[in-house]
N, C-alpha and C. Protein backbone atom coordinates (compact mmCIF):
# COMPACT_ATOMS: atom_id res chain seq x y z
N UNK A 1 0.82 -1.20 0.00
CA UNK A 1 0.00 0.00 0.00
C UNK A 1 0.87 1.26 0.00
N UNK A 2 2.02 1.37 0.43
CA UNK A 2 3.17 2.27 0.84
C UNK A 2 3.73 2.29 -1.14
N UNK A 3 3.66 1.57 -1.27
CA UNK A 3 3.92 1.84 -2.58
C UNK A 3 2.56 2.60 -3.83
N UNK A 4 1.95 2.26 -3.20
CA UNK A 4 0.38 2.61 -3.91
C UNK A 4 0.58 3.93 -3.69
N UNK A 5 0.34 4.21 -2.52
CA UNK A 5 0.12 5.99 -2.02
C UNK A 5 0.95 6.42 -2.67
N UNK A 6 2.10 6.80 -2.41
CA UNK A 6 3.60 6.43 -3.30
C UNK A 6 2.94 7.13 -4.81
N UNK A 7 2.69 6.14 -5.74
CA UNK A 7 2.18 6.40 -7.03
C UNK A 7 1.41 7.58 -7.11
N UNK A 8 0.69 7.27 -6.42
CA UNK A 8 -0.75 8.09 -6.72
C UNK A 8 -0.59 9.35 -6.52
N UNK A 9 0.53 10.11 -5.15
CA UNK A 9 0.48 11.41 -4.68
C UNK A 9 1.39 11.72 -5.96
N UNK A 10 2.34 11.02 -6.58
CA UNK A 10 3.09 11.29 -7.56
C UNK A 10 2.84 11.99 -8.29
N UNK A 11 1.63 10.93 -8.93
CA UNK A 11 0.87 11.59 -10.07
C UNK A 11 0.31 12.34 -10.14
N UNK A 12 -0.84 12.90 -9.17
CA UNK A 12 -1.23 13.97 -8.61
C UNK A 12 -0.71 15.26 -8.16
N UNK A 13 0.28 14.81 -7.66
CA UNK A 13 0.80 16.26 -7.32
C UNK A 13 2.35 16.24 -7.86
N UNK A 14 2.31 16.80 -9.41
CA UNK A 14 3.96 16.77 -9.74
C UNK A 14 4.92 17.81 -9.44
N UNK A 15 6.20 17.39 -10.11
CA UNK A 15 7.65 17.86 -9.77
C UNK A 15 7.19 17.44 -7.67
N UNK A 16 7.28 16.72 -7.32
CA UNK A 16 7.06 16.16 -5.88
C UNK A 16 8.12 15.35 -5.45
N UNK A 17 8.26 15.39 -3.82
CA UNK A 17 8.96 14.46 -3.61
C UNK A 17 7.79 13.92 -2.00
N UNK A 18 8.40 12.19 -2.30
CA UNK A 18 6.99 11.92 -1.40
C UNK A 18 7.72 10.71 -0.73
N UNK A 19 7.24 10.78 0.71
CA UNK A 19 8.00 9.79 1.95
C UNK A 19 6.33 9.37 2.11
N UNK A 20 6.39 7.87 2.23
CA UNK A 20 5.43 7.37 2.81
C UNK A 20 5.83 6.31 3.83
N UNK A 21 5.32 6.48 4.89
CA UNK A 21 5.59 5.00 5.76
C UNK A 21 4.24 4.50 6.46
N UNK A 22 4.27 3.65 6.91
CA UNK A 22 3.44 2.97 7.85
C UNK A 22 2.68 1.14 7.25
N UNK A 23 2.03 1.32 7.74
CA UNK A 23 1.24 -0.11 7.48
C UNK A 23 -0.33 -0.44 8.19
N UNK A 24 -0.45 -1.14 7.94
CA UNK A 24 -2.14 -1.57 8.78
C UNK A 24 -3.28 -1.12 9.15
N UNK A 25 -3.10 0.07 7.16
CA UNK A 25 -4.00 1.07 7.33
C UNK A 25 -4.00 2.72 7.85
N UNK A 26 -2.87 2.64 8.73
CA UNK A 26 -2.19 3.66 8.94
C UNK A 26 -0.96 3.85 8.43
N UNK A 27 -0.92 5.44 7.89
CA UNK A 27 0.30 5.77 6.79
C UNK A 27 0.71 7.22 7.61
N UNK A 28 1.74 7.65 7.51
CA UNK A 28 2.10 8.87 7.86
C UNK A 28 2.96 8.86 5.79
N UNK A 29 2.37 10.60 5.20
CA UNK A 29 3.40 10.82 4.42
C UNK A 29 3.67 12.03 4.74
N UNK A 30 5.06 12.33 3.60
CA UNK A 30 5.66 13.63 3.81
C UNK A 30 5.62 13.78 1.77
N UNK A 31 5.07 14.78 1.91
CA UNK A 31 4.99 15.60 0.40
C UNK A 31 5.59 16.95 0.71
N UNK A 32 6.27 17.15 -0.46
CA UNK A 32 7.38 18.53 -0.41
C UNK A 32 6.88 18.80 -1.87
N UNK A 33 6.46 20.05 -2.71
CA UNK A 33 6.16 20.84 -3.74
C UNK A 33 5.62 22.02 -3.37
N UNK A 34 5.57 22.88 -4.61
CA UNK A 34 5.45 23.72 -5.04
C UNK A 34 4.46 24.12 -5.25
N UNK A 35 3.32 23.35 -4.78
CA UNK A 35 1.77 23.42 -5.08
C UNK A 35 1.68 24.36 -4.17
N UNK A 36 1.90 23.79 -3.25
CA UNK A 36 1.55 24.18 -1.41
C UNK A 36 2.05 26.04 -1.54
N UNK A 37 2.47 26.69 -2.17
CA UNK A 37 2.73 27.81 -2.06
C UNK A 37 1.75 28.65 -1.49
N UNK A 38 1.62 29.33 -1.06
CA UNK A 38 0.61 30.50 -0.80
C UNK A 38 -0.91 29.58 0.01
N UNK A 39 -0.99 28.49 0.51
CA UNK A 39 -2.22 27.81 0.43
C UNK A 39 -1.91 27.49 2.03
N UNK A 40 -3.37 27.47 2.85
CA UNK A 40 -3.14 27.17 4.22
C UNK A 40 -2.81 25.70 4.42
N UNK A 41 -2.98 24.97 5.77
CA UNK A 41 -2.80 23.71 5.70
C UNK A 41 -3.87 22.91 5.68
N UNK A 42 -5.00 23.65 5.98
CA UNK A 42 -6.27 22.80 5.75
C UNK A 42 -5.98 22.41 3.95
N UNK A 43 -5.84 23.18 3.14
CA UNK A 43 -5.89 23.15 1.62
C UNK A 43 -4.88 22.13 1.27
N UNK A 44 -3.97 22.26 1.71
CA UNK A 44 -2.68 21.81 1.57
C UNK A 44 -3.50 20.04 1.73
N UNK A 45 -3.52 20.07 2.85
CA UNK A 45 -4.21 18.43 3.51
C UNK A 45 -5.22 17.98 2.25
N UNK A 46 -6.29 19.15 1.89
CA UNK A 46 -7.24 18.70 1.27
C UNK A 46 -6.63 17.95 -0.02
N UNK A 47 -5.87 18.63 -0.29
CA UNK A 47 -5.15 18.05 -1.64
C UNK A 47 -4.67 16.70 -2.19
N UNK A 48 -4.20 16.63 -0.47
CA UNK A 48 -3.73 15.08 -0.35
C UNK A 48 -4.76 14.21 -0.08
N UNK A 49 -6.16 14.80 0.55
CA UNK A 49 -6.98 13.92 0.82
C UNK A 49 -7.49 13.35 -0.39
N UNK A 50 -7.94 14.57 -0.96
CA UNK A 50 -8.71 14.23 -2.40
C UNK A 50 -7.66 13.05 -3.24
N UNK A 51 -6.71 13.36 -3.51
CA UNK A 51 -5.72 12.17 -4.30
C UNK A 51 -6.17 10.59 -3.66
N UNK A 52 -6.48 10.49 -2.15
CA UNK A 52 -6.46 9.42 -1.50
C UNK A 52 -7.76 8.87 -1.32
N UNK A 53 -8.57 9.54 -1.99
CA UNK A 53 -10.03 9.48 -1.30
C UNK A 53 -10.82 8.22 -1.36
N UNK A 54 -11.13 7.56 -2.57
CA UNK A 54 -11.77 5.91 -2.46
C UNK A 54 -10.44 5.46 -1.49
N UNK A 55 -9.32 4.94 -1.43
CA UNK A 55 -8.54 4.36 -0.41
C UNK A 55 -8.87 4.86 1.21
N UNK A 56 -9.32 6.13 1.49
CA UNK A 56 -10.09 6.49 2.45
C UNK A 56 -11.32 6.44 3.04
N UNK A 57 -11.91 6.09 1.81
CA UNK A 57 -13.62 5.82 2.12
C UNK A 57 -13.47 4.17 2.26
N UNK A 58 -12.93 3.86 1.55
CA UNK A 58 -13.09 2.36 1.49
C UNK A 58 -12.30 1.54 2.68
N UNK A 59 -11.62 2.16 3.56
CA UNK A 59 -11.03 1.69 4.31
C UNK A 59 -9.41 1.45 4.40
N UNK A 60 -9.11 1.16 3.20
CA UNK A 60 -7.76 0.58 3.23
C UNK A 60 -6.71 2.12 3.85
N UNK A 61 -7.14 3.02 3.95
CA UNK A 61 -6.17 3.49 4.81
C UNK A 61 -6.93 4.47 6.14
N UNK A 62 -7.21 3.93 7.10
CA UNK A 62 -7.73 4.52 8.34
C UNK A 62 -7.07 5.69 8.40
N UNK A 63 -6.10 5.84 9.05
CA UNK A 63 -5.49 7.09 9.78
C UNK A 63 -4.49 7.17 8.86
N UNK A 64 -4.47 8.71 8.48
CA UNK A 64 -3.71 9.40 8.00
C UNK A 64 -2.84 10.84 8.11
N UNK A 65 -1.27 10.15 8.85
CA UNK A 65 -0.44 11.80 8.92
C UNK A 65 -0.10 12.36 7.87
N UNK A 66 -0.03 13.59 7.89
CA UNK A 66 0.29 14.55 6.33
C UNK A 66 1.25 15.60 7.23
N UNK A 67 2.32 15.46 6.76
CA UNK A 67 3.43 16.99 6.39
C UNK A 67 3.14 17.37 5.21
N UNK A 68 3.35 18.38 5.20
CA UNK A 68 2.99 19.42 3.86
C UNK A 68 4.00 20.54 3.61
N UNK A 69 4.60 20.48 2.79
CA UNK A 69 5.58 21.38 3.00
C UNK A 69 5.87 21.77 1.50
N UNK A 70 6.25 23.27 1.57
CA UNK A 70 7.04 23.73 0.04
C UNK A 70 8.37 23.50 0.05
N UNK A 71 9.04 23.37 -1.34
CA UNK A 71 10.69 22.98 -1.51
C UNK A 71 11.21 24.35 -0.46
N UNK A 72 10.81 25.13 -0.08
CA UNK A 72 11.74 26.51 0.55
C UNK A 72 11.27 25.85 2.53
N UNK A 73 10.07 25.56 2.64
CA UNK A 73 10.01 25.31 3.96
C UNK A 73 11.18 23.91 4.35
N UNK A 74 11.06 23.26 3.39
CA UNK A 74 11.39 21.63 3.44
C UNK A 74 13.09 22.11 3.66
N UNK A 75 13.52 23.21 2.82
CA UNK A 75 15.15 23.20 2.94
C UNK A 75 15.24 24.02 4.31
N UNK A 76 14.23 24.24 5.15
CA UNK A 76 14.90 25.57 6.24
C UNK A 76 14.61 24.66 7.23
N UNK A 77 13.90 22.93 7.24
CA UNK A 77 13.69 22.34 8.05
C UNK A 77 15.35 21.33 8.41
């Protein structure tokens, strides 16, 4: 599934770089782009939700952590 999410935020959200971990339904990722510019973190989240959303409704991923970050926050971290 770590590989699934993986794909999908890929494709969805390009020029990206994307950390996924977890298992058993629970995933923590980390997405770093350029999308996220100017956008709060509710938006930011939404973004990622929407990409994930049948895998969310349907169960296969319960709980979900999101970092959200732009390439300028991600380098001052």
């Amino acid at each position: 599934m770590e590989d699934l999410i993986r794909k999908i935020l890929t494709e969805k959200i390009k020029d990206s770089s994307i950390a996924v971990e977890g298992g058993e339904a629970k995933y923590t990722v980390k997405v770093v782009s350029d999308i996220f510019k100017d956008k709060t973190v509710i938006e930011r989240h939404k973004i990622i939700y929407a990409a994930l959303d049948s895998y969310i409704k349907s169960g296969e991923i319960h709980a979900l952590t999101i970092k959200s970050l732009t390439i300028d926050e991600s380098n001052n971290t």
